[in-house]
Protein backbone atom coordinates (compact mmCIF):
# COMPACT_ATOMS: atom_id res chain seq x y z
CA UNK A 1 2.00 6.10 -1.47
CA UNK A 2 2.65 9.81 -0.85
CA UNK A 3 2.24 11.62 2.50
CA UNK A 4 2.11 15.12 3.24
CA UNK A 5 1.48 17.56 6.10
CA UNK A 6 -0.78 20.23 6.96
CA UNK A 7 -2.63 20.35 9.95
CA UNK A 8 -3.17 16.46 9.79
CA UNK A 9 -1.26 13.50 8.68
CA UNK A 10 -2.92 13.15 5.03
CA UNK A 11 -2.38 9.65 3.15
CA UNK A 12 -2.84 10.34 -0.40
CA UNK A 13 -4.07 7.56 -2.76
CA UNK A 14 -2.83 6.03 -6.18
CA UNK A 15 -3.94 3.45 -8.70
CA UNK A 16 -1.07 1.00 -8.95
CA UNK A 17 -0.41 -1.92 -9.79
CA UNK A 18 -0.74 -3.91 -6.70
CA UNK A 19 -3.97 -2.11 -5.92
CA UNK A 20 -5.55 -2.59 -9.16
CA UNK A 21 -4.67 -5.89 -10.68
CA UNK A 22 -8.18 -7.15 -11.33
CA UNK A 23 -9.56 -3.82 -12.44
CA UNK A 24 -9.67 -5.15 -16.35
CA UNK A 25 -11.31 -8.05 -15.54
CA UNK A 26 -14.84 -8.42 -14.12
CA UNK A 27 -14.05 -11.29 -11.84
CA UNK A 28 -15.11 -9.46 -8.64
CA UNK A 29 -14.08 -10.40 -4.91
CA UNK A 30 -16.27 -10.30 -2.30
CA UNK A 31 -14.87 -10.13 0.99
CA UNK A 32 -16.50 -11.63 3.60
CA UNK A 33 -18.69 -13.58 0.93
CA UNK A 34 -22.32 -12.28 0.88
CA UNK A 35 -24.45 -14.54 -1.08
CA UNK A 36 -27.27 -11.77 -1.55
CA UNK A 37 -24.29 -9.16 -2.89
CA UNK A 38 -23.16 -12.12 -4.92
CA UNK A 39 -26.43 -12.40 -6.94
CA UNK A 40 -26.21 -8.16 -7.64
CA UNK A 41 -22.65 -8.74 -9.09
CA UNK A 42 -24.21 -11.65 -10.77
CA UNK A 43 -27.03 -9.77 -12.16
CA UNK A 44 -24.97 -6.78 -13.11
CA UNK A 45 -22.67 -8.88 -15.16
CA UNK A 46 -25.22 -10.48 -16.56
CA UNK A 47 -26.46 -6.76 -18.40
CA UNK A 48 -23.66 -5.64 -18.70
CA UNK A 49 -20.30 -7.83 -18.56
CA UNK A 50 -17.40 -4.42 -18.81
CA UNK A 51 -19.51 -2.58 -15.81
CA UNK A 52 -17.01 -3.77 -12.72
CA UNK A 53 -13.99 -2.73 -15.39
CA UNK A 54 -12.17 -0.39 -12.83
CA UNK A 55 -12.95 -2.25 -9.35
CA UNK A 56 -11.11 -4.34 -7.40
CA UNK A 57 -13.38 -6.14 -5.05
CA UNK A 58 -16.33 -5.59 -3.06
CA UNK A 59 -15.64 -5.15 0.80
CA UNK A 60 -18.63 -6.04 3.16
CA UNK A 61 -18.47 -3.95 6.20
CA UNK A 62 -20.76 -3.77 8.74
CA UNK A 63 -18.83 -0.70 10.69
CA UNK A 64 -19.93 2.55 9.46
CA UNK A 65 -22.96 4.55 9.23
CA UNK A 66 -23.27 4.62 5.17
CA UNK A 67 -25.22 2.11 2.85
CA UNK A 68 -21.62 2.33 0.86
CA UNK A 69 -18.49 4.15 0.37
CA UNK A 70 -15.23 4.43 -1.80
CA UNK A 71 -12.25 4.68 -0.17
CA UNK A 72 -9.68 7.20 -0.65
CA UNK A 73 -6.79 4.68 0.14
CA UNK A 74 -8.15 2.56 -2.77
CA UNK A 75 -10.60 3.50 -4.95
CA UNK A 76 -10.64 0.31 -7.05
CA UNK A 77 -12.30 -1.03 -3.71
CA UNK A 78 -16.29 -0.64 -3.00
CA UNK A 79 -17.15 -1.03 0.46
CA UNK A 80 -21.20 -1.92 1.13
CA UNK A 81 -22.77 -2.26 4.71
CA UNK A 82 -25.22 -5.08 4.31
CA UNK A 83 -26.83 -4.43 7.88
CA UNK A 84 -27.61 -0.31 7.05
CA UNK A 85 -28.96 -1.89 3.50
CA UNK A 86 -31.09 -4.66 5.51
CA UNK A 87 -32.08 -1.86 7.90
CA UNK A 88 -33.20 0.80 5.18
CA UNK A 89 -35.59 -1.84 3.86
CA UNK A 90 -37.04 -2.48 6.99
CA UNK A 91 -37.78 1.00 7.61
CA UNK A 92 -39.35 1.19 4.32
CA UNK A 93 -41.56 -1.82 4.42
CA UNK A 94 -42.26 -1.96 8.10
CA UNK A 95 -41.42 -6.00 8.38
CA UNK A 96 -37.89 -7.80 9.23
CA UNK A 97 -36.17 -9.10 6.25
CA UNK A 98 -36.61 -13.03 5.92
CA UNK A 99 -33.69 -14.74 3.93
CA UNK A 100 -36.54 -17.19 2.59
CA UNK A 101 -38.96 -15.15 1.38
CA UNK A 102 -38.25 -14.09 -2.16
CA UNK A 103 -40.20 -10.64 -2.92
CA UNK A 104 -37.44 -9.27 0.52
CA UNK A 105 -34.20 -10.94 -1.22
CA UNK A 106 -35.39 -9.24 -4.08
CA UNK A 107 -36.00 -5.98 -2.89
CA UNK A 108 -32.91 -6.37 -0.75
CA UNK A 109 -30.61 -7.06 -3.90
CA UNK A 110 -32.10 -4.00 -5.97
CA UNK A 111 -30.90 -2.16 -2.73
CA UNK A 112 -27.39 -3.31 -2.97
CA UNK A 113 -27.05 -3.30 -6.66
CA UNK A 114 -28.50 0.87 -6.26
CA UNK A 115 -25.36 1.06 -3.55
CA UNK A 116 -22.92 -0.42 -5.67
CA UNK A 117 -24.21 1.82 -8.71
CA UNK A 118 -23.65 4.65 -6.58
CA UNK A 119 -20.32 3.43 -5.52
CA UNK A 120 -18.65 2.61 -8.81
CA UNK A 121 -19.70 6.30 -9.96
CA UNK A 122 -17.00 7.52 -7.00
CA UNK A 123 -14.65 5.23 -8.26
CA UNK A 124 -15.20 6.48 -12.03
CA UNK A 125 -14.50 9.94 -10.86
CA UNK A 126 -11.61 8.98 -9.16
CA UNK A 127 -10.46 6.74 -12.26
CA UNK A 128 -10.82 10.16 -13.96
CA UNK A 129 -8.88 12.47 -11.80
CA UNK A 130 -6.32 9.46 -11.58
CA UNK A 131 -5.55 9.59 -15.73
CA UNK A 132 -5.68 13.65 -15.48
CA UNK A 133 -1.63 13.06 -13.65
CA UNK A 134 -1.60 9.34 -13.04
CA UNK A 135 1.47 9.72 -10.84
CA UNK A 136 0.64 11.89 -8.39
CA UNK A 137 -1.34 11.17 -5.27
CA UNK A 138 -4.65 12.02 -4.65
CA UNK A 139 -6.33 12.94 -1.73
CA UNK A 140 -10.15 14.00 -0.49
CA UNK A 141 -11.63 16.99 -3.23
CA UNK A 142 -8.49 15.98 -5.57
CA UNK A 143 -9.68 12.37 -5.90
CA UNK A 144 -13.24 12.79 -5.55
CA UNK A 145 -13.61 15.88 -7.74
CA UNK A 146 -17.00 15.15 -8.52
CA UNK A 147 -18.36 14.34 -5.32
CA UNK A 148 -22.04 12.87 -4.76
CA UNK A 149 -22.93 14.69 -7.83
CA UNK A 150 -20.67 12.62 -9.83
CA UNK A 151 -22.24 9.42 -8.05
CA UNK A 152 -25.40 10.22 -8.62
CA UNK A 153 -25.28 11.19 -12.92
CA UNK A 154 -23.41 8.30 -12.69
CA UNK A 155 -26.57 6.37 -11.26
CA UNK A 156 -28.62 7.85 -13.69
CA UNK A 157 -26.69 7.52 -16.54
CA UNK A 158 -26.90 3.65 -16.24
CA UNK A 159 -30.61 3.02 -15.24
């Protein structure tokens, strides 16, 4: 891993080896286990088996303010918040999601596998700017060239 200066300490991110060694495989960690995001994955495989080529695991984190995100330390890594994902489909149905009623785990689990659609665009476009110099480090715009735009065809592309 690089680092530079500028006006802020700026770690700059790389695909290697240690960071991506289940990337060609679609054996896909989930971390803690989520049996709801485990059914998505499931489901995803299931239409298409290459579409987690390029990620590492799935990170549940309940800590930030976005239904997902990427991170720039390792992009092979999606990270989903469950809880904004539970709360997004409350506000949208007006009820409280039940674990045993089916029609909310199923609505719940088209909501994750959206966020994790969204997600793996992010790490495509980082998988691309990655192969443009594959050994430098890339930071922020450099690694994300893209953006949400890139997320988004991405998400469109494959529904």
């Amino acid at each position: 891993m690089k680092i530079i200066t500028s006006s802020k300490w700026k770690k700059l991110s790389q695909f290697t080896e240690e960071n991506t060694t289940n990337t060609d495989s679609p054996s896909i960690i989930i971390e803690p286990f989520e049996p709801l995001v485990q059914e998505a994955v499931d489901d995803i495989k299931t239409s298409d088996p290459n579409f987690f080529r390029g990620v590492n695991k799935i990170k549940i984190d309940m800590g930030f303010g976005q239904f997902g995100s990427v991170s720039s330390e390792n992009p092979a890594d999606i990270n989903i918040n469950i809880e904004r994902i539970k709360n997004e489909f409350q506000n949208r149905t007006n009820q409280s999601f039940d674990y045993n009623n089916i029609e909310h785990k199923n609505i719940l689990k088209e909501c994750i596998k959206e966020t994790i659609f969204h997600e793996k665009g992010h790490t495509e476009d980082a998988w691309q700017a990655h192969s443009a110099d594959p050994s430098a480090g890339l930071a922020g715009e450099n690694l994300f060239p893209g953006g949400e735009q890139a997320a988004e065809s991405f998400v469109r592309k494959i529904q």
